[in-house]
Protein backbone atom coordinates (compact mmCIF):
# COMPACT_ATOMS: atom_id res chain seq x y z
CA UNK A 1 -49.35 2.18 60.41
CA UNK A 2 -46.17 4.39 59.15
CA UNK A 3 -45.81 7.71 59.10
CA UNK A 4 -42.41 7.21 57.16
CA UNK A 5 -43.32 6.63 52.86
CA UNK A 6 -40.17 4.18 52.16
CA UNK A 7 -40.80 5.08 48.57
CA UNK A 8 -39.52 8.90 49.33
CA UNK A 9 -36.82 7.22 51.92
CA UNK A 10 -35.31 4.89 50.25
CA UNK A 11 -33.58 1.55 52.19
CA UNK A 12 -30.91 -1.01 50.75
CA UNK A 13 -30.16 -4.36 52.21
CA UNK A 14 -27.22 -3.89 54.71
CA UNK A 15 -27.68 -0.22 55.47
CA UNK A 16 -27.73 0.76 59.14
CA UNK A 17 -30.65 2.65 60.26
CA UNK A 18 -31.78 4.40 63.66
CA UNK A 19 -35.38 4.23 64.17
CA UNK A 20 -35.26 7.55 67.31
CA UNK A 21 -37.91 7.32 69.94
CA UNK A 22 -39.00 3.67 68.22
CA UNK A 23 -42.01 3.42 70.58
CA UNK A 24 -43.58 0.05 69.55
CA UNK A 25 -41.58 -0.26 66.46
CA UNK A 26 -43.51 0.21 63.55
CA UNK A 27 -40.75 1.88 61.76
CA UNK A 28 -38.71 -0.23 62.71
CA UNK A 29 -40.17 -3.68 62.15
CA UNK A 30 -40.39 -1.91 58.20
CA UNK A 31 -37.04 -1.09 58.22
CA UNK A 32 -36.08 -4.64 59.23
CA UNK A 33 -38.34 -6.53 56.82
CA UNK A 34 -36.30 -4.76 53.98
CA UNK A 35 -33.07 -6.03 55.24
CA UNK A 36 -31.95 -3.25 57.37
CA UNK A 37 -29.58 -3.34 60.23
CA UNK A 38 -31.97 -1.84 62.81
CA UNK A 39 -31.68 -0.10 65.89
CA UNK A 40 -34.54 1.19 67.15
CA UNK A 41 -33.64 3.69 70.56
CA UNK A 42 -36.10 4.92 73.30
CA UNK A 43 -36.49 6.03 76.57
CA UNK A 44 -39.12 3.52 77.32
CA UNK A 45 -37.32 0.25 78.32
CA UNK A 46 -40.54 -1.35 78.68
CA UNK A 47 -41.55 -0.56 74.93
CA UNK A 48 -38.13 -1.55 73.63
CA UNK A 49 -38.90 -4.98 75.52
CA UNK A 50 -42.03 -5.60 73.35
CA UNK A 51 -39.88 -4.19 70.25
CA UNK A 52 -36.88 -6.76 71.00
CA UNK A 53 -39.66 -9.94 71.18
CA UNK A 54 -41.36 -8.95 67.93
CA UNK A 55 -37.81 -8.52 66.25
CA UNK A 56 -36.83 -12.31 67.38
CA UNK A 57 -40.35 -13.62 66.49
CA UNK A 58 -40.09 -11.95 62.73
CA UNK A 59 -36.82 -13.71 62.71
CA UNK A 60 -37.85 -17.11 63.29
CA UNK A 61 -40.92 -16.34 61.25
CA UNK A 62 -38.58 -15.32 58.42
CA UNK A 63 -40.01 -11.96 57.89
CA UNK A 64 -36.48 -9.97 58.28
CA UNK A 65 -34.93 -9.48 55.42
CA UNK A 66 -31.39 -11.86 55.22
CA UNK A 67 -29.08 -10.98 56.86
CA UNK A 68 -30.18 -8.31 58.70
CA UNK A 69 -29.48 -7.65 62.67
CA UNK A 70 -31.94 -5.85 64.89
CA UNK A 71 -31.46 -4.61 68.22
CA UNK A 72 -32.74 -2.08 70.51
CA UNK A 73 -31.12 0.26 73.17
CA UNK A 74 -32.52 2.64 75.77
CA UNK A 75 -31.03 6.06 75.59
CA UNK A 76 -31.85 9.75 75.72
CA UNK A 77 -32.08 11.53 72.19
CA UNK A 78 -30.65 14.79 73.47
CA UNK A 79 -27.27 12.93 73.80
CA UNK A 80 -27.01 9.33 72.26
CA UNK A 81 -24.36 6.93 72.54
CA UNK A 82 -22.89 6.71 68.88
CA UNK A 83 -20.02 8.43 67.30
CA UNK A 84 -20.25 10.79 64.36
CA UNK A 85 -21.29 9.30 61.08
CA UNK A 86 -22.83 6.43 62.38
CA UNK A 87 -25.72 5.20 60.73
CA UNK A 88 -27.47 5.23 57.06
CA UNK A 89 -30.66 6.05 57.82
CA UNK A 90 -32.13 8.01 60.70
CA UNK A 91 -35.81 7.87 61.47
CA UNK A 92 -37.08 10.38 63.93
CA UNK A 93 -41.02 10.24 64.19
CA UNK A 94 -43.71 11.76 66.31
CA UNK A 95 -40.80 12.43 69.53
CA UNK A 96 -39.92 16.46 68.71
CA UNK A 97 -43.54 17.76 69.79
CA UNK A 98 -42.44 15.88 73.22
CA UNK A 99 -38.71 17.49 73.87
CA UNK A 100 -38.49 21.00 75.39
CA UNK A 101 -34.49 20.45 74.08
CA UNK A 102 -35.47 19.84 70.12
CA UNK A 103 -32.55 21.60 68.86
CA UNK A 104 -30.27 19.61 70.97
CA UNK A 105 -32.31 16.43 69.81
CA UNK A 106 -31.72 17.84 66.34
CA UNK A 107 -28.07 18.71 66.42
CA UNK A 108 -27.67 14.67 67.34
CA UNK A 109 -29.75 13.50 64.62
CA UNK A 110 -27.02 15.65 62.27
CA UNK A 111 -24.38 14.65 64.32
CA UNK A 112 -25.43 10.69 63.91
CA UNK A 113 -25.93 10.73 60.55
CA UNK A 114 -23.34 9.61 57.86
CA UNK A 115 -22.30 11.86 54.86
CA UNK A 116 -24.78 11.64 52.19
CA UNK A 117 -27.02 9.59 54.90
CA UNK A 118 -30.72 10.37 54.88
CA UNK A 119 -33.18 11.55 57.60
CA UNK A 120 -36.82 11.36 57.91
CA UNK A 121 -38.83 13.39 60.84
CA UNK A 122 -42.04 13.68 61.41
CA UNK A 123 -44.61 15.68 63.86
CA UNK A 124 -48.46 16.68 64.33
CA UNK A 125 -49.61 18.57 61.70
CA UNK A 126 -50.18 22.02 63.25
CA UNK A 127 -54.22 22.90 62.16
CA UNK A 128 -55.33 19.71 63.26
CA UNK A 129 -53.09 19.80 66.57
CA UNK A 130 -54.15 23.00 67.14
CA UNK A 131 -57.89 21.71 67.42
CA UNK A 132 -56.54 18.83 69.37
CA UNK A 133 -55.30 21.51 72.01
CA UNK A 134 -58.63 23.79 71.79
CA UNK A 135 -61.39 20.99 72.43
CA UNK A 136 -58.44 19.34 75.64
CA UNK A 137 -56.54 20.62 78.23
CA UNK A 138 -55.40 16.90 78.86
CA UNK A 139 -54.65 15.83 75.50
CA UNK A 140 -51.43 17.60 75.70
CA UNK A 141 -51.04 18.30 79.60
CA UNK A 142 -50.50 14.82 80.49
CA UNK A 143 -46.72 14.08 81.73
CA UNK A 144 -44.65 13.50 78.52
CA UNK A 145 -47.44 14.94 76.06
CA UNK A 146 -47.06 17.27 73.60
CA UNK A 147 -45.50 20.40 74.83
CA UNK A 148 -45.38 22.74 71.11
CA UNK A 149 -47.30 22.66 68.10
CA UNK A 150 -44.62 23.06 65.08
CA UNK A 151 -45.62 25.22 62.00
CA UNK A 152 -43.98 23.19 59.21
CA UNK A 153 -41.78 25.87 57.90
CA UNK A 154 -40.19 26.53 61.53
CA UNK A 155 -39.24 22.71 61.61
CA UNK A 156 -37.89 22.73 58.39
CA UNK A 157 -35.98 25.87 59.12
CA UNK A 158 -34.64 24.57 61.98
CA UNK A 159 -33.29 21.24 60.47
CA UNK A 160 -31.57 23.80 57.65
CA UNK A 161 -30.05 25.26 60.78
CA UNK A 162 -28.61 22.56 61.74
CA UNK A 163 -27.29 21.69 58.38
CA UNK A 164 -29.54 19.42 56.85
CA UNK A 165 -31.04 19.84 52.90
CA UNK A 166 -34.76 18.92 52.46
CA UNK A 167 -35.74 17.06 49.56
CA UNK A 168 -39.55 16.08 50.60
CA UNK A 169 -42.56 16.40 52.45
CA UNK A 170 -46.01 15.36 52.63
CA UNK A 171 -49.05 15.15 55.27
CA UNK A 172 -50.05 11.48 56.47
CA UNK A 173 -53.13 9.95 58.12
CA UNK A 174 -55.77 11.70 57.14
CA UNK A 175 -58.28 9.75 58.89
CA UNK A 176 -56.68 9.56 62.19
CA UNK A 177 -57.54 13.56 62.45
CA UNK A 178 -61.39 13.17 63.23
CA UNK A 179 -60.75 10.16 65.50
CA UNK A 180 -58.56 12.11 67.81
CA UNK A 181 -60.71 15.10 67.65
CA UNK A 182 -63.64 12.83 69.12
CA UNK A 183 -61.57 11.77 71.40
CA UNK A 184 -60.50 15.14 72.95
CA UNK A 185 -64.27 16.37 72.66
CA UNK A 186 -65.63 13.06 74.74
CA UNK A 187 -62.28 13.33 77.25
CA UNK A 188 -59.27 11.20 76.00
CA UNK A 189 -59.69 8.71 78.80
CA UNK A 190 -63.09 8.09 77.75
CA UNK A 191 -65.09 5.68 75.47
CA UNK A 192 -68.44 6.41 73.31
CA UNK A 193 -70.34 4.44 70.85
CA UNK A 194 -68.62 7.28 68.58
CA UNK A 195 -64.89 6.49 69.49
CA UNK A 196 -65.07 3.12 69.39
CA UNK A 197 -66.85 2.37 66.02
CA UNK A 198 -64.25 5.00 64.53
CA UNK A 199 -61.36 3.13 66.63
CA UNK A 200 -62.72 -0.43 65.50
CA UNK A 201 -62.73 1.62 61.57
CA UNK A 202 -59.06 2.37 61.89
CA UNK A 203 -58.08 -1.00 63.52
CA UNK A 204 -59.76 -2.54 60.33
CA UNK A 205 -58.29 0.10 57.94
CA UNK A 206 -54.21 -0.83 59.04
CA UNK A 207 -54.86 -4.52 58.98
CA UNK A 208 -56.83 -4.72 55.82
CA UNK A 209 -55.64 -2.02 54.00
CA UNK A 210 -58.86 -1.86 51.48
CA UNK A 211 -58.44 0.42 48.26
CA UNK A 212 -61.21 2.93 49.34
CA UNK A 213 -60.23 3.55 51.97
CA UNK A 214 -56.30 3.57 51.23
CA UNK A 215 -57.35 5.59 47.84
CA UNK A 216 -59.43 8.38 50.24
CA UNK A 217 -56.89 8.95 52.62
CA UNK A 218 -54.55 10.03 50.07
CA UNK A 219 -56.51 12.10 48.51
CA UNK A 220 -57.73 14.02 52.00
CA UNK A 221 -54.22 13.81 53.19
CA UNK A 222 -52.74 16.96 51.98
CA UNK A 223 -55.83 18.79 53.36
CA UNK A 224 -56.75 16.97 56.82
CA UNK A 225 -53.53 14.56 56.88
CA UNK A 226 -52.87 14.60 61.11
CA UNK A 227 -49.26 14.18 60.41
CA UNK A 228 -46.68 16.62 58.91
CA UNK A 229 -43.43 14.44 57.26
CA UNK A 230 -40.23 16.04 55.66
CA UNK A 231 -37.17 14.21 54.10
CA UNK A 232 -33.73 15.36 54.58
CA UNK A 233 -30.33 14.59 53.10
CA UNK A 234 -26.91 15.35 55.26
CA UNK A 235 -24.62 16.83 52.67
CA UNK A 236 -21.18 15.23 51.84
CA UNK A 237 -18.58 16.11 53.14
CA UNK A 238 -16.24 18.76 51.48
């Protein structure tokens, strides 16, 4: 499931790219498949374990795209281990909501990026977070759970602050709005006849991808879409 359109971000063979707060490595495992050399960084070493056995089985499976390298490296996003101008490409999705420091995690995407390079961030949509937080304390009181809900235009404003120009943005995952809103009204540690026929829909939506449903989610994602995405470009230097 990505959160990232590669059609509004676009990746070349060869470029480097920095897939921030990877988690399980959807972006990432993308990224690699069109012939990006990947890095995909996280806190969670036990994540970027998973991440680092999926990378070597695509490669033997010949799903990476020749002659792309993919590794992973545990790190902090506030202050990462690269020099300026590093990489290409800089993916940064779902982690902001989860930083009290998003500035500083900001300023180091910026800093990280090359001249020109592009950037891609996304976080919770704010109307359908904010009904997230309303219906569950624990939803977003759980250690390392969403501490802020972001209005879109203070994110954007504050990745113009740090020097970025936006170029896009759209909403994404339209039906994964509901699904968590049944979830915070049943407790999200609990399962229902509801939850789980909507879970087993979604599990059968990403791995068949059927054209109603594909078609219907974009069409309800600028209106319900649980995601907010924007698209930046570092400017040149002068």
């Amino acid at each position: 499931m990505l959160t990232v359109d590669f059609d509004k971000f676009p990746v070349s063979p060869g470029m480097s790219l920095i897939d921030v707060g990877a988690g399980q490595g959807r972006h990432s495992f993308e990224a690699y498949r069109r012939g990006c050399n990947v890095t995909a960084f996280d806190m969670n070493e036990a994540d970027l374990v998973d991440v680092k056995s999926m990378f070597g089985a695509m490669e033997l499976e010949g799903e990476a795209g020749f002659p792309a390298i993919a590794q992973v490296q545990v790190g902090d996003a506030r202050q990462m281990p690269y020099d300026d101008d590093s990489f290409d490409r800089v993916i940064a999705s779902e982690i902001l909501e989860h930083i009290h420091e998003d500035e500083q995690v900001i300023a180091e995407l910026f800093r990280i990026t090359k001249p020109g390079g592009l950037v891609a961030v996304t976080v919770p949509r704010n109307w359908p977070e904010q009904v997230c937080w309303k219906l569950s304390d624990e939803y977003h009181e759980v250690e390392g759970g969403h501490i802020r809900i972001y209005k879109a235009s203070e994110l954007v404003d504050k990745l113009r602050r740090a020097g970025f120009v936006p170029y896009a943005q759209h909403h994404a995952h339209a039906l994964h709005a509901p699904y968590w809103w049944l979830k915070c009204a049943v407790g999200t540690d609990t399962e229902n006849f509801a939850t789980k026929a909507y879970h087993k829909l979604l599990v059968w939506d990403m791995m068949s991808a059927p054209l109603v449903t594909r078609v219907a989610e974009r069409s309800l994602d600028p209106v319900l879409g649980k995601s907010f995405v924007v698209y930046l470009r570092k400017p040149e230097h002068r």
